[in-house]
C-alpha atoms as a PDB file:
ATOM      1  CA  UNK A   1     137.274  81.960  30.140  1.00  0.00           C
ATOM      2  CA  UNK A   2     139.008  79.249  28.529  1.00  0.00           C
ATOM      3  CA  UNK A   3     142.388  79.053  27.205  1.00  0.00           C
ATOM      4  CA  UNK A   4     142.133  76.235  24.787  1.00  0.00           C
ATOM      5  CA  UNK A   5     143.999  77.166  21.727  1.00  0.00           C
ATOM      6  CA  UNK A   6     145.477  80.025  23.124  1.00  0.00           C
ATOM      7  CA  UNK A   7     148.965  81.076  24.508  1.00  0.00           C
ATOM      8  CA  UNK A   8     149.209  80.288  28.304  1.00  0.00           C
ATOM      9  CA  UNK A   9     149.494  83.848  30.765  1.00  0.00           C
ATOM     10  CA  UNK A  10     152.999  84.596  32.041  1.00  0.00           C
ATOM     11  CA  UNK A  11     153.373  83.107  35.539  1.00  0.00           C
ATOM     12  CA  UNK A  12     155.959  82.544  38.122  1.00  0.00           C
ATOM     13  CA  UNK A  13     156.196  79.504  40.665  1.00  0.00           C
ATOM     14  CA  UNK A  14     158.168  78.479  43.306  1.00  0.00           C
ATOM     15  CA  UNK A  15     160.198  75.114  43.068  1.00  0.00           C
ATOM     16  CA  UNK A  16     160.939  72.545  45.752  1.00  0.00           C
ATOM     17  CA  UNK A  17     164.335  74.245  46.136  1.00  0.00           C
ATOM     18  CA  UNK A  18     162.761  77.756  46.530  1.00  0.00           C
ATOM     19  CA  UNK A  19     163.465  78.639  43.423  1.00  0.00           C
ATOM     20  CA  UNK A  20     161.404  80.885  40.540  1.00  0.00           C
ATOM     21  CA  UNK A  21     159.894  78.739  38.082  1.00  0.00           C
ATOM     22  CA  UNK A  22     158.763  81.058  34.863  1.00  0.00           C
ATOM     23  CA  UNK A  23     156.405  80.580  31.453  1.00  0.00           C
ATOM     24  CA  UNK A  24     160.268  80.895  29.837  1.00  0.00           C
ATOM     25  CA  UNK A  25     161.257  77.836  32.311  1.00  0.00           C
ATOM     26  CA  UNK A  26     158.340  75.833  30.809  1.00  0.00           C
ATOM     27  CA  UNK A  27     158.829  76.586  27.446  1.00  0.00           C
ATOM     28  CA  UNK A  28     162.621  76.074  27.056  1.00  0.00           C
ATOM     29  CA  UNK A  29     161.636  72.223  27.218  1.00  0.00           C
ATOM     30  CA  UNK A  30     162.098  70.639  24.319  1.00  0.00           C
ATOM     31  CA  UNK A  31     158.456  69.440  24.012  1.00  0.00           C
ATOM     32  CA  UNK A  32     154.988  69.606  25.571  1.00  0.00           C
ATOM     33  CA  UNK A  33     153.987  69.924  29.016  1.00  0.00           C
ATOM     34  CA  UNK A  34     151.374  68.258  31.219  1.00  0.00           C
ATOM     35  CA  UNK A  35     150.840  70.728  34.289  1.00  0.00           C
ATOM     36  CA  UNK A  36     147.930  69.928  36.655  1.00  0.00           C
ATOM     37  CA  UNK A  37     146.962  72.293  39.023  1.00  0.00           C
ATOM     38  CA  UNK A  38     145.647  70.196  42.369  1.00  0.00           C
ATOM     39  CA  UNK A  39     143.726  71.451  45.684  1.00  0.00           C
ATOM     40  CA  UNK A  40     146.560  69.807  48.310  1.00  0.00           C
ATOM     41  CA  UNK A  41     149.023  67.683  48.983  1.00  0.00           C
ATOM     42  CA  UNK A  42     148.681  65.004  51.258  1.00  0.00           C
ATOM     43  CA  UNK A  43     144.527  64.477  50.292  1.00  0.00           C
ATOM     44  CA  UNK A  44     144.232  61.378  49.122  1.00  0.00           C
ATOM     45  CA  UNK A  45     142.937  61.731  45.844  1.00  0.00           C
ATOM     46  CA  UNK A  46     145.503  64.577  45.026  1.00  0.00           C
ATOM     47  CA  UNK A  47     147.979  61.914  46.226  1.00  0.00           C
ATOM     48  CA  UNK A  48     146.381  59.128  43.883  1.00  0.00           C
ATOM     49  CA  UNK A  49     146.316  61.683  40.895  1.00  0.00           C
ATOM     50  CA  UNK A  50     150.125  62.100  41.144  1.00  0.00           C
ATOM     51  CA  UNK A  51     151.242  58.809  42.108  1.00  0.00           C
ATOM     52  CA  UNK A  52     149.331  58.068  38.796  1.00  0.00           C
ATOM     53  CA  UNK A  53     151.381  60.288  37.183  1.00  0.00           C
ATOM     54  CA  UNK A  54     154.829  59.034  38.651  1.00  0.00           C
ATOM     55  CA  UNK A  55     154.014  55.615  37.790  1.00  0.00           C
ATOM     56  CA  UNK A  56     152.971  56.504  33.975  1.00  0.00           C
ATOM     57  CA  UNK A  57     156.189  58.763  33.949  1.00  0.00           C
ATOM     58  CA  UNK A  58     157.475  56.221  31.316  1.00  0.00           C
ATOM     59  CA  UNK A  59     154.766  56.719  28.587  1.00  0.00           C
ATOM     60  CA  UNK A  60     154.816  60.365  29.212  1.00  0.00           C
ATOM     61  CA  UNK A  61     158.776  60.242  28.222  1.00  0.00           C
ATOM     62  CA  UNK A  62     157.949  58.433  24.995  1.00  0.00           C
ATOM     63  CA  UNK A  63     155.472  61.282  24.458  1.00  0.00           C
ATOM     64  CA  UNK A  64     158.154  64.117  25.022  1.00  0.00           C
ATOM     65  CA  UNK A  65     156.200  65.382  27.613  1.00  0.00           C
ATOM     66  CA  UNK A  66     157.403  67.370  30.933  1.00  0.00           C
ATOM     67  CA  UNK A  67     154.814  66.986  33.700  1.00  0.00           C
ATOM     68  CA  UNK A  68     154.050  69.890  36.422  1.00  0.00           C
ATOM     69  CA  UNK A  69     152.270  69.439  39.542  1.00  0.00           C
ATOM     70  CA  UNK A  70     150.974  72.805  41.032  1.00  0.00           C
ATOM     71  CA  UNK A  71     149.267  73.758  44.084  1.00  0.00           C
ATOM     72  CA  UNK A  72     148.798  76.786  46.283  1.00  0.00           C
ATOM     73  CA  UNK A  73     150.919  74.735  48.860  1.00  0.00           C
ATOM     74  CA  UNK A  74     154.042  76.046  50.331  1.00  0.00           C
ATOM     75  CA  UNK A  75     157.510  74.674  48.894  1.00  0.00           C
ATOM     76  CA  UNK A  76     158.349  73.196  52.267  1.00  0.00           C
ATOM     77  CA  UNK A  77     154.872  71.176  51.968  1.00  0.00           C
ATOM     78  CA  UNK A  78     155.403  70.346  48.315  1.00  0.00           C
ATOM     79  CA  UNK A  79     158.726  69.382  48.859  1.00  0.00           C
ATOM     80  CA  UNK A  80     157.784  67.143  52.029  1.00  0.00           C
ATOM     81  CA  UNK A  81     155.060  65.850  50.333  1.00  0.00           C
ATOM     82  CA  UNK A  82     157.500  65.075  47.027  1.00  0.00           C
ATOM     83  CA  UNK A  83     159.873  63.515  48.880  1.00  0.00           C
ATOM     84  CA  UNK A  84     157.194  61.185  50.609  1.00  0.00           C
ATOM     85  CA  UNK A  85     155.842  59.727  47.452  1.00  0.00           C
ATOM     86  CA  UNK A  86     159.100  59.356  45.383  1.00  0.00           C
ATOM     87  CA  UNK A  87     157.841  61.804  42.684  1.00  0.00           C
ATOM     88  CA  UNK A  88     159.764  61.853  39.879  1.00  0.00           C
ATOM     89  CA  UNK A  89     158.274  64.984  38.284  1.00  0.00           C
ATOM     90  CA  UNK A  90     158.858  68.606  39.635  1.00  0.00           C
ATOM     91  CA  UNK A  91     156.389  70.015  42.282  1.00  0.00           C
ATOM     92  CA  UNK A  92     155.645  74.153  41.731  1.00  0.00           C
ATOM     93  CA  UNK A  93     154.029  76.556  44.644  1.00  0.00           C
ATOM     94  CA  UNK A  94     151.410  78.909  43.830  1.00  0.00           C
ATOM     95  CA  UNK A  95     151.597  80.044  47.266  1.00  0.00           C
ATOM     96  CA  UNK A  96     150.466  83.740  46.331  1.00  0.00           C
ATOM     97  CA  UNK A  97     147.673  81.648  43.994  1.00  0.00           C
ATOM     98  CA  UNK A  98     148.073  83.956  41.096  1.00  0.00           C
ATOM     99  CA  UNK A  99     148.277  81.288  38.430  1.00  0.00           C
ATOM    100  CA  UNK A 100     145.740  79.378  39.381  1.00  0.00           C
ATOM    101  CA  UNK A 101     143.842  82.188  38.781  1.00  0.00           C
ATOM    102  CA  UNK A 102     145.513  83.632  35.294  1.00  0.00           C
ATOM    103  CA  UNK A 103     144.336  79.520  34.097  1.00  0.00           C
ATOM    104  CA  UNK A 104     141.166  79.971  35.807  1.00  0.00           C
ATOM    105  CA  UNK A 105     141.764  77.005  37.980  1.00  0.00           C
ATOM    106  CA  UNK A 106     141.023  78.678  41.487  1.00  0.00           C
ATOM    107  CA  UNK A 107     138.405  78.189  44.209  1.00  0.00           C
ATOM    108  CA  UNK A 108     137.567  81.352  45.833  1.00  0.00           C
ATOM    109  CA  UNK A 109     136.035  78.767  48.858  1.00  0.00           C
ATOM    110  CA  UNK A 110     136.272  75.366  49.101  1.00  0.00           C
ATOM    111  CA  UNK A 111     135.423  73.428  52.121  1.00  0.00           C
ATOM    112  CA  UNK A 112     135.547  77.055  54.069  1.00  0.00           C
ATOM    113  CA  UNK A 113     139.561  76.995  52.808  1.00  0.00           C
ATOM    114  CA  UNK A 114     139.852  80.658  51.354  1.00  0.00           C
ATOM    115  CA  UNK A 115     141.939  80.018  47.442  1.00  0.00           C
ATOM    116  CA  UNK A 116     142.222  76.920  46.890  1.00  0.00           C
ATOM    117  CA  UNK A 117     143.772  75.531  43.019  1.00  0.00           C
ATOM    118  CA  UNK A 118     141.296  74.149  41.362  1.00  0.00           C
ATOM    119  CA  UNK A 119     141.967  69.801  40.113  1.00  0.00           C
ATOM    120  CA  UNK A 120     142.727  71.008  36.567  1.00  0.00           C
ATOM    121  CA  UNK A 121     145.177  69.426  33.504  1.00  0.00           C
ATOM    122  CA  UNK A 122     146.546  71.430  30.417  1.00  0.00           C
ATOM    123  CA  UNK A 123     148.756  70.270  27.840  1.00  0.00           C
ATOM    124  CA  UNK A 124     150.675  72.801  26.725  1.00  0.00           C
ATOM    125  CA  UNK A 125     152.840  72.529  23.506  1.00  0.00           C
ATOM    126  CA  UNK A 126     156.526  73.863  22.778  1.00  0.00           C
ATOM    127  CA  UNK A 127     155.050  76.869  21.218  1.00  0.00           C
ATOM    128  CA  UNK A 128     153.075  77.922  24.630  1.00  0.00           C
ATOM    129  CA  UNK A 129     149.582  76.956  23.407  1.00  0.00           C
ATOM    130  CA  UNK A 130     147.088  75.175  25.224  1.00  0.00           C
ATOM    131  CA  UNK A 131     146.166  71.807  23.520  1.00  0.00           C
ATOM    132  CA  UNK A 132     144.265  70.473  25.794  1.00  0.00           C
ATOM    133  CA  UNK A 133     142.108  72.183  29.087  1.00  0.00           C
ATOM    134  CA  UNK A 134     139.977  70.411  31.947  1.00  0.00           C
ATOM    135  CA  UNK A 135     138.998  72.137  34.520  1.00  0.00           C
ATOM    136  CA  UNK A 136     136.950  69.725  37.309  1.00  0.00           C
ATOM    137  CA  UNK A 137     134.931  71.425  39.499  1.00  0.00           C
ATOM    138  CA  UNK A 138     134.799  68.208  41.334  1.00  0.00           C
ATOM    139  CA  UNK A 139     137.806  68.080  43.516  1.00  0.00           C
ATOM    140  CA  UNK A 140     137.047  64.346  43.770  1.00  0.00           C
ATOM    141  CA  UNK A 141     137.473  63.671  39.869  1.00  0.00           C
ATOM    142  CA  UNK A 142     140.804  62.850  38.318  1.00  0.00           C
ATOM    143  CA  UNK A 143     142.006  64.019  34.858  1.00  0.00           C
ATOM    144  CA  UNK A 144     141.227  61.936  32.070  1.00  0.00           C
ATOM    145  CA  UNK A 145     144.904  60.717  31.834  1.00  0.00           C
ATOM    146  CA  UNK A 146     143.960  58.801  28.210  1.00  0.00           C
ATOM    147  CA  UNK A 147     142.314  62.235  26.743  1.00  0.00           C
ATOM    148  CA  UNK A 148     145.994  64.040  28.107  1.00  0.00           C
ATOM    149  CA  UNK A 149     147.798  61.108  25.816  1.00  0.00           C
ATOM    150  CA  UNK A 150     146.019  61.154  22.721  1.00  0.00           C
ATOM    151  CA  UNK A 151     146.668  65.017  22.961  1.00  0.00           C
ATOM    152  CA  UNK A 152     150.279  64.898  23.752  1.00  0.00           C
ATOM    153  CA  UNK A 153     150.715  61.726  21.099  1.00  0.00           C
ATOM    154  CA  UNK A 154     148.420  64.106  18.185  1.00  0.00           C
ATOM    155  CA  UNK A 155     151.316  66.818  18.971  1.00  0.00           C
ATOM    156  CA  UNK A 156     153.903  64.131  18.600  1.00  0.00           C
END
C-alpha cells in the first residue's frame, strides 16, 4: 500500500539521546523532510547511503529540508554508529519496528534476520504528505538522491 500523496501514519522513535521522537516532532520543522528508513548500521552500503547524505547536507539546507535516518537498530547502536561517521543529521530507532511497518518499509526475513527496515526514502512536506516514496526491495540499491531533490526543490 503506498502512501504517495497521502498523510504519513502517526509514529514514535527513539533518538540518539533516548528520547521520543513523534509525527508532531517531524512536522513542527519548518519545511520538508527526507527520512530513509535503512536495514543496519555499520553495513557498508547503509554506511555509504548516509555518508552520502552528510556530505550533501549543504544542498539539502538550501532545499529546507530536515533529513531522518531510521532503522530498527537500538539507540546505543545508532548513536555509536552516528558518532563514528560524523553525521550531521539525527539518527531515530525503530527498535519495536512499528514504523517501518505503518510506511510499509519492513522485511519480515532478510538474510534469516527476523524485521528488518526496509532501504526506503520519503519526502515528506510541512503539511505531513508524502511527496515522494521508494521503497527498494534491493537492500543493495541506494535512493535516487537526484529524484529526492527535484521533489524537495518542486515543494520549494
Amino acid at each position: 500500500m503506498s502512501l504517495l500523496n497521502k498523510e504519513i501514519p502517526e509514529f514514535t522513535l527513539t533518538t540518539t539521546e533516548g528520547k521520543p521522537f513523534s509525527k508532531s516532532d517531524l512536522l513542527s520543522k519548518k519545511g520538508s523532510s527526507v527520512v530513509l528508513f535503512f536495514p543496519l548500521a555499520y553495513t557498508s552500503v547503509c554506511t555509504a547511503e548516509l555518508c552520502s547524505m552528510r556530505d550533501n547536507l549543504a544542498s539539502y539546507n538550501k532545499l529546507n529540508a530536515f533529513i531522518y535516518g531510521v532503522s530498527v537498530d537500538s539507540f546505543f547502536t545508532l548513536n555509536e554508529f552516528s558518532k563514528s561517521q560524523d553525521l550531521n543529521f539525527p539518527l531515530l530507532s525503530d527498535f519495536n519496528k512499528e514504523t517501518a511497518k505503518a510506511f510499509n518499509s519492513f522485511y519480515e526475513d532478510f538474510l534469516g534476520m527476523k524485521g528488518i527496515a526496509k532501504r526506503s526514502a520519503f519526502v515528506i512536506d510541512s503539511a505531513g504528505i508524502v511527496r515522494y516514496e521508494e521503497i527498494n526491495d534491493d537492500a543493495g540499491k541506494l535512493p535516487d538522491f537526484e529524484k529526492i531533490s527535484k521533489v524537495l526543490a518542486d515543494i520549494v
